[in-house]
C-alpha atoms as a PDB file:
ATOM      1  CA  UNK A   1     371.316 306.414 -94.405  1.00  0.00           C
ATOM      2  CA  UNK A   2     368.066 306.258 -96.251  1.00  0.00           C
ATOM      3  CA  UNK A   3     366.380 308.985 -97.730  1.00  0.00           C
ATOM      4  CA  UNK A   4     363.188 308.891 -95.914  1.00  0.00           C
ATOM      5  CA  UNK A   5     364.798 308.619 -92.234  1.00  0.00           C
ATOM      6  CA  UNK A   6     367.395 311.174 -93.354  1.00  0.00           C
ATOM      7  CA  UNK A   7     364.641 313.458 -94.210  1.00  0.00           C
ATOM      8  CA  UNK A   8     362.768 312.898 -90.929  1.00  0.00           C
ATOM      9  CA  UNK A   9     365.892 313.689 -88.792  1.00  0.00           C
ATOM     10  CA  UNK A  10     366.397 316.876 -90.717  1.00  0.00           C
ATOM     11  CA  UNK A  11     362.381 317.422 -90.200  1.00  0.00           C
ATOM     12  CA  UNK A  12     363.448 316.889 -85.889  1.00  0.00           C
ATOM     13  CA  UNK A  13     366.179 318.755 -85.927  1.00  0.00           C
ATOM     14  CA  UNK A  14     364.726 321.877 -87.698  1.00  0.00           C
ATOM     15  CA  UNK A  15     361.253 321.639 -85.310  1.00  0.00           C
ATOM     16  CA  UNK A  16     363.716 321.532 -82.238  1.00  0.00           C
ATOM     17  CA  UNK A  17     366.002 324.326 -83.706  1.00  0.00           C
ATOM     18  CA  UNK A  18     362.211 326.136 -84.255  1.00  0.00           C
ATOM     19  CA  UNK A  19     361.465 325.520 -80.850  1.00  0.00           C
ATOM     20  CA  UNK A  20     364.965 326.338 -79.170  1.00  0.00           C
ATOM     21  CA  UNK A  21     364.440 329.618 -81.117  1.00  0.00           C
ATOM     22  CA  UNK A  22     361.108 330.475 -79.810  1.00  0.00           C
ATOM     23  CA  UNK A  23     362.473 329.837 -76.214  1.00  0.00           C
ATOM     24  CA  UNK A  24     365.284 332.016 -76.385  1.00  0.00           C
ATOM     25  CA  UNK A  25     362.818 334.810 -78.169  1.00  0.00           C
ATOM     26  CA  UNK A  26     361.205 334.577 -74.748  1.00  0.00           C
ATOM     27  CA  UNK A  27     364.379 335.098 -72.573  1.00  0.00           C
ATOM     28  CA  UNK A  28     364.902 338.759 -71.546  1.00  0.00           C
ATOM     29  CA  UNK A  29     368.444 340.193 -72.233  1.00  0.00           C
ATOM     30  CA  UNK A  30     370.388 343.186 -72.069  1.00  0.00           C
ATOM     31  CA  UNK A  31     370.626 343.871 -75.674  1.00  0.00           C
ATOM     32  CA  UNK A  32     369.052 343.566 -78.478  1.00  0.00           C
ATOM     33  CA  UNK A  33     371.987 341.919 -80.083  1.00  0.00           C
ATOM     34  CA  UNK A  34     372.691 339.595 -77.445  1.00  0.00           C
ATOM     35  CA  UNK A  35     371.584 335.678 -78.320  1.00  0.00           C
ATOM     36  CA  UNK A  36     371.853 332.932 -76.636  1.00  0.00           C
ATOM     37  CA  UNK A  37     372.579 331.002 -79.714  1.00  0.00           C
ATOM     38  CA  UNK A  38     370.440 327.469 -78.264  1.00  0.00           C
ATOM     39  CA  UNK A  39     368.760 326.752 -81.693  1.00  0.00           C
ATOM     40  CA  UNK A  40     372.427 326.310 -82.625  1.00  0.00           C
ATOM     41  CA  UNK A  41     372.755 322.926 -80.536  1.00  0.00           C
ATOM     42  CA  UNK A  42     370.501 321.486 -83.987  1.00  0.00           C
ATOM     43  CA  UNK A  43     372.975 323.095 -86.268  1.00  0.00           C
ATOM     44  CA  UNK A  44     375.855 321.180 -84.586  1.00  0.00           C
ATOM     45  CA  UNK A  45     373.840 318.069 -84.070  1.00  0.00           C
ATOM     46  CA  UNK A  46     373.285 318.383 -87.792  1.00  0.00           C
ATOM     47  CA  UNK A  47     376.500 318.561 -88.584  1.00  0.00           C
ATOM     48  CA  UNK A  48     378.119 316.055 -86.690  1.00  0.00           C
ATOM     49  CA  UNK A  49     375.446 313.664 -87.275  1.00  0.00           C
ATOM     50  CA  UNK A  50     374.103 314.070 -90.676  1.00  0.00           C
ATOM     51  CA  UNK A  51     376.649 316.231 -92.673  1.00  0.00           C
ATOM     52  CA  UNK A  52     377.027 320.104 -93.550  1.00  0.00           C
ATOM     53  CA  UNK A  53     374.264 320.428 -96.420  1.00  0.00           C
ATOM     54  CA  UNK A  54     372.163 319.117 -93.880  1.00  0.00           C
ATOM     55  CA  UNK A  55     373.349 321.866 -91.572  1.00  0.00           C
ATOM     56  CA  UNK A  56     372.979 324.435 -93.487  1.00  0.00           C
ATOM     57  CA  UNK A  57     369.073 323.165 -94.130  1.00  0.00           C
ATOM     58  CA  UNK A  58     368.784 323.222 -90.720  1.00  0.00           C
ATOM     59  CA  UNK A  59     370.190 326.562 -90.282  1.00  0.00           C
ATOM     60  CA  UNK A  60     368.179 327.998 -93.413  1.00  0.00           C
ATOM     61  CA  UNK A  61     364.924 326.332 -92.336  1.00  0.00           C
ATOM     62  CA  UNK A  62     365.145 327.907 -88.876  1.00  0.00           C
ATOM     63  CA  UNK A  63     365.883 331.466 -90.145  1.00  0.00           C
ATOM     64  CA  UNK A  64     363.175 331.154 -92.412  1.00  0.00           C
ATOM     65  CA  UNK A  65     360.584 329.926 -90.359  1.00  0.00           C
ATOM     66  CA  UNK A  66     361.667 331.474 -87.177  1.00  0.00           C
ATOM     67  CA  UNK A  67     361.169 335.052 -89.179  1.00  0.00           C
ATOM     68  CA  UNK A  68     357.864 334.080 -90.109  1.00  0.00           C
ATOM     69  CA  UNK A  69     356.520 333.317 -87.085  1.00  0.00           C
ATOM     70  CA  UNK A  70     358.066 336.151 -85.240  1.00  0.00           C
ATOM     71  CA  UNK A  71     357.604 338.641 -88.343  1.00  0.00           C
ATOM     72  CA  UNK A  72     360.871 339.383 -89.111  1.00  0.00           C
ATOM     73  CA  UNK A  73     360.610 338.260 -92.653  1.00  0.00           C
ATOM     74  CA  UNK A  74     362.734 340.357 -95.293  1.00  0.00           C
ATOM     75  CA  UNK A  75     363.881 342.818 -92.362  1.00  0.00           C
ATOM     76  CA  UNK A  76     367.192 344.065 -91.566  1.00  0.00           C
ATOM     77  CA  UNK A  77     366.844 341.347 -88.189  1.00  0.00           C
ATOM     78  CA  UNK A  78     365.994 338.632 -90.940  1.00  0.00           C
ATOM     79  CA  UNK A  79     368.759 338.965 -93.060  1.00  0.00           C
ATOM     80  CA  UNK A  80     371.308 339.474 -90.080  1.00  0.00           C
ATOM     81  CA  UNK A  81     369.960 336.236 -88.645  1.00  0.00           C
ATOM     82  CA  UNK A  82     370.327 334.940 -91.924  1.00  0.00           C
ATOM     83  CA  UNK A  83     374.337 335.877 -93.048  1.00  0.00           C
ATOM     84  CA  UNK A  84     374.951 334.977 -89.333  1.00  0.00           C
ATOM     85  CA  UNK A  85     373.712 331.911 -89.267  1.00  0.00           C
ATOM     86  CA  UNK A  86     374.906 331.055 -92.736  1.00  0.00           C
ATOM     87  CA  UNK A  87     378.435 332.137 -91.931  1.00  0.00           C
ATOM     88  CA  UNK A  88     378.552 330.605 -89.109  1.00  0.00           C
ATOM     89  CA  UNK A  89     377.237 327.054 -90.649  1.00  0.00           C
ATOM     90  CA  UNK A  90     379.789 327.383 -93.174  1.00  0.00           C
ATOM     91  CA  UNK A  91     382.519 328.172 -90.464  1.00  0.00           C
ATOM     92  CA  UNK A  92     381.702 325.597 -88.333  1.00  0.00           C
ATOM     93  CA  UNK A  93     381.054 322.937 -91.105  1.00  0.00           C
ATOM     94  CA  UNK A  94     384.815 323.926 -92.505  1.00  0.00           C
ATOM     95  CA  UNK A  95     386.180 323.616 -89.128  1.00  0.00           C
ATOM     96  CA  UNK A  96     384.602 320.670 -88.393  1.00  0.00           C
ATOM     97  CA  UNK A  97     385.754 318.677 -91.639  1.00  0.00           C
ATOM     98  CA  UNK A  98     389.318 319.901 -91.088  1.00  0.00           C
ATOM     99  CA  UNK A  99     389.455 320.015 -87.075  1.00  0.00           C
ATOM    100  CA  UNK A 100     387.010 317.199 -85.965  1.00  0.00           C
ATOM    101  CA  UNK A 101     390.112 315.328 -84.791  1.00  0.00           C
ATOM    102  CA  UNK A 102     391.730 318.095 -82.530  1.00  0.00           C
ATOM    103  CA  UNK A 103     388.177 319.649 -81.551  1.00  0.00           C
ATOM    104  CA  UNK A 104     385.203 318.375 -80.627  1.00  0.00           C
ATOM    105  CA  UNK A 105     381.686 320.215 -81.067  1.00  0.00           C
ATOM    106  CA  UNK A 106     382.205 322.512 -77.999  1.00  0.00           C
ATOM    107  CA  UNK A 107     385.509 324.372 -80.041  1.00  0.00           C
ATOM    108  CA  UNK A 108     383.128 324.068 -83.151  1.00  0.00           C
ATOM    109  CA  UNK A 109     380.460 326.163 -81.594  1.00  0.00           C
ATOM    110  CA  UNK A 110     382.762 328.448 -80.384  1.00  0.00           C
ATOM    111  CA  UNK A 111     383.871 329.208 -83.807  1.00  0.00           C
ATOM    112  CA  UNK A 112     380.331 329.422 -85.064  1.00  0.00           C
ATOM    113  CA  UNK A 113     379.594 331.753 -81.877  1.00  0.00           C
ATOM    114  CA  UNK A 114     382.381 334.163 -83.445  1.00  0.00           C
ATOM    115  CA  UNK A 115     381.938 333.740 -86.806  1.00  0.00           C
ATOM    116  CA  UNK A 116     378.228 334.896 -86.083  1.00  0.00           C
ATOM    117  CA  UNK A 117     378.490 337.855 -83.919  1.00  0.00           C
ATOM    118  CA  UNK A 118     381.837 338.816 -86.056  1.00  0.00           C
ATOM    119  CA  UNK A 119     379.218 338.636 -89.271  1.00  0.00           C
ATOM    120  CA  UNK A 120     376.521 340.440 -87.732  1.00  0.00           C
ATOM    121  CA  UNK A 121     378.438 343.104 -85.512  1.00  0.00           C
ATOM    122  CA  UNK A 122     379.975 344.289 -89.132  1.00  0.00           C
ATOM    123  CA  UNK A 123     377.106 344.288 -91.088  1.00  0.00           C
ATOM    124  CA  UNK A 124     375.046 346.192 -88.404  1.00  0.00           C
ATOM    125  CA  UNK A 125     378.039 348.685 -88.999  1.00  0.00           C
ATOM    126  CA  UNK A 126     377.906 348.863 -92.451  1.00  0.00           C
ATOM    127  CA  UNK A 127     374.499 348.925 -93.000  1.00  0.00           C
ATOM    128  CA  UNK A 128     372.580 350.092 -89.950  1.00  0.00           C
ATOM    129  CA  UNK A 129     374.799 352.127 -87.401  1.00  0.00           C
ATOM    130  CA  UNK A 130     377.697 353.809 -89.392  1.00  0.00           C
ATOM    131  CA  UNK A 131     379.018 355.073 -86.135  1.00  0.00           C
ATOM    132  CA  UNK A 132     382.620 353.085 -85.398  1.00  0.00           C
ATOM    133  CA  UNK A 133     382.235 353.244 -81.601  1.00  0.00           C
ATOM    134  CA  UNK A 134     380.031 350.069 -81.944  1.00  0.00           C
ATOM    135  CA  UNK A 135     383.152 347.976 -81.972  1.00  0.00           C
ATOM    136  CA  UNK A 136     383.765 349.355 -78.603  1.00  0.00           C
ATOM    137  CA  UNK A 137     381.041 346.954 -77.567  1.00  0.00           C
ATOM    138  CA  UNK A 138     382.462 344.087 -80.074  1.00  0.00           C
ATOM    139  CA  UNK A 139     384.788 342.553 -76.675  1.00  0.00           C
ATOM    140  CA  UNK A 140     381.947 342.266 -75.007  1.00  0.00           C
ATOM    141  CA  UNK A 141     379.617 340.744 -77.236  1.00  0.00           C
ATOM    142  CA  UNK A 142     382.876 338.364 -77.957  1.00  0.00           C
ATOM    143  CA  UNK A 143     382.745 337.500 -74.492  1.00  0.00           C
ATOM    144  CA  UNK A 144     379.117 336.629 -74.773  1.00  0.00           C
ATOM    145  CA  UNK A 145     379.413 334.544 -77.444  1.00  0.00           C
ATOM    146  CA  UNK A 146     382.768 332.700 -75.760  1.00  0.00           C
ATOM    147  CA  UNK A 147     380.156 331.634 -73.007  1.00  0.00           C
ATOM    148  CA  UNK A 148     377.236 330.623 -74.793  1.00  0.00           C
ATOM    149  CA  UNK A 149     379.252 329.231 -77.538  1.00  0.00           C
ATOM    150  CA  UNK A 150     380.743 326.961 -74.933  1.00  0.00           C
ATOM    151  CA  UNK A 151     377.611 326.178 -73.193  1.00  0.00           C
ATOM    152  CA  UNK A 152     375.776 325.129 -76.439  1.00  0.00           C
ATOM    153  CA  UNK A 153     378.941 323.075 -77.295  1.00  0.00           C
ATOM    154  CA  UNK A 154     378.779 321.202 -74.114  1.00  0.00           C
ATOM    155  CA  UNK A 155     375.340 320.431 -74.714  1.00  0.00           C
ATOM    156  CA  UNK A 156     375.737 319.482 -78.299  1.00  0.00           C
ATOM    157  CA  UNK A 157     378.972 317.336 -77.826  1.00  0.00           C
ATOM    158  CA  UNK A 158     376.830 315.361 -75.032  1.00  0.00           C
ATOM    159  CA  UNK A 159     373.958 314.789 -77.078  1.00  0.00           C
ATOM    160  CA  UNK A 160     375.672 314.334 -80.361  1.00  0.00           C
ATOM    161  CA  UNK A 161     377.766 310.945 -78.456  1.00  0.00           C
ATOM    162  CA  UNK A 162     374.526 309.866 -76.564  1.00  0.00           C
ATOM    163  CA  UNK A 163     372.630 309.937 -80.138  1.00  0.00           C
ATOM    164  CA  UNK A 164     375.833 308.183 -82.012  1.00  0.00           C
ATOM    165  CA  UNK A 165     376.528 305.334 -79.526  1.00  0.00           C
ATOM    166  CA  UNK A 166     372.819 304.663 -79.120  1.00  0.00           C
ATOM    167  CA  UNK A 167     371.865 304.652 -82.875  1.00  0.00           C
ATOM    168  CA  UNK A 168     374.917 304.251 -84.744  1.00  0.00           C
ATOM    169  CA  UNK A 169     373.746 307.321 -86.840  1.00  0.00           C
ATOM    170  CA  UNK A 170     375.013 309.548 -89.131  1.00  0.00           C
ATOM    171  CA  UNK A 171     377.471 309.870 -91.937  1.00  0.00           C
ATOM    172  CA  UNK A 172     380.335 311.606 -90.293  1.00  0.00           C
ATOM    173  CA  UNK A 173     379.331 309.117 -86.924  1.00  0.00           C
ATOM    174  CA  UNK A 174     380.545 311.051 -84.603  1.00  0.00           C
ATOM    175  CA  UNK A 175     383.354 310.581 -82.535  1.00  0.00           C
ATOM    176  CA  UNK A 176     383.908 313.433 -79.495  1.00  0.00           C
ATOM    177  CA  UNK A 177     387.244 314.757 -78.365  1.00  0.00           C
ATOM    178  CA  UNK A 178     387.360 317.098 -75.857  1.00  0.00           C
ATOM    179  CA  UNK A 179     388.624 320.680 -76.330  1.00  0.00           C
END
């Protein structure tokens, strides 16, 4: 893929990551800590379509801008969001490379979905609450993630084949398999 064209997917993907992100900002849940995880869909389109750097660009534009506009910058939220999503990206981009034939990107969220609130749920331990009765809530933020890892799957897998068998696009051109 060219340069240029590469660059303006990455440029699409990060604005709709940006804008999934505001959306689910607007979205009232029951905890703080819950996520819907929909600016992920770009991560996984990312990777399936373009690569993992790319991915992880994605990922680290969207922290990074996201924070800005919603002036989290440099906070503890910030760099949660940040070793989450970066985690996560590498999980799913390792899974992906080594798993793409017995999973397709609905499993791969669902790893990232762990891998994230796994990441995040321990370093809110370590470094914020030092009180061990916050993995009491860890099944249920698992369960969370299980559903909205598997929802943003669905909707990446879908998109992710649309996108490859209309444009032919991508380096890894993507090839779905179903959980």
């Amino acid at each position: 893929m060219q340069d240029t064209r590469k660059i303006v997917y990455i440029a699409l993907l990060v604005s709709m990551s940006v804008v999934l992100h505001t959306l689910e900002e607007m979205v009232p849940l029951p905890s703080p800590w819950i996520k819907l995880g929909i600016s992920n869909i770009a991560t996984l389109l990312a990777l399936a379509l373009l690569g993992f750097q790319e991915a992880i660009i994605v990922t680290l534009l969207r922290v990074l801008i996201g924070s800005i506009l919603f002036g989290t910058f440099l906070s503890p939220t910030f760099m949660l969001s940040l070793m989450g999503g970066i985690s996560s990206t590498a999980i799913m981009g390792l899974s992906y490379k080594f798993f793409q034939r017995h999973f397709s990107l609905i499993g791969i969220s669902l790893f990232g979905a762990y891998t994230h609130t796994s990441v995040v749920i321990i370093l809110v331990y370590y470094f914020i609450i030092h009180h061990i009765e916050l993995f009491y809530l860890f099944p249920i933020f698992l369960m969370f993630s299980a559903v909205t890892g598997i929802i943003n799957g669905i909707i990446a897998n879908h998109l992710a084949l649309k996108v490859a068998a209309e444009k032919g696009l991508g380096v890894n051109y993507y090839k779905g398999v179903s959980i």
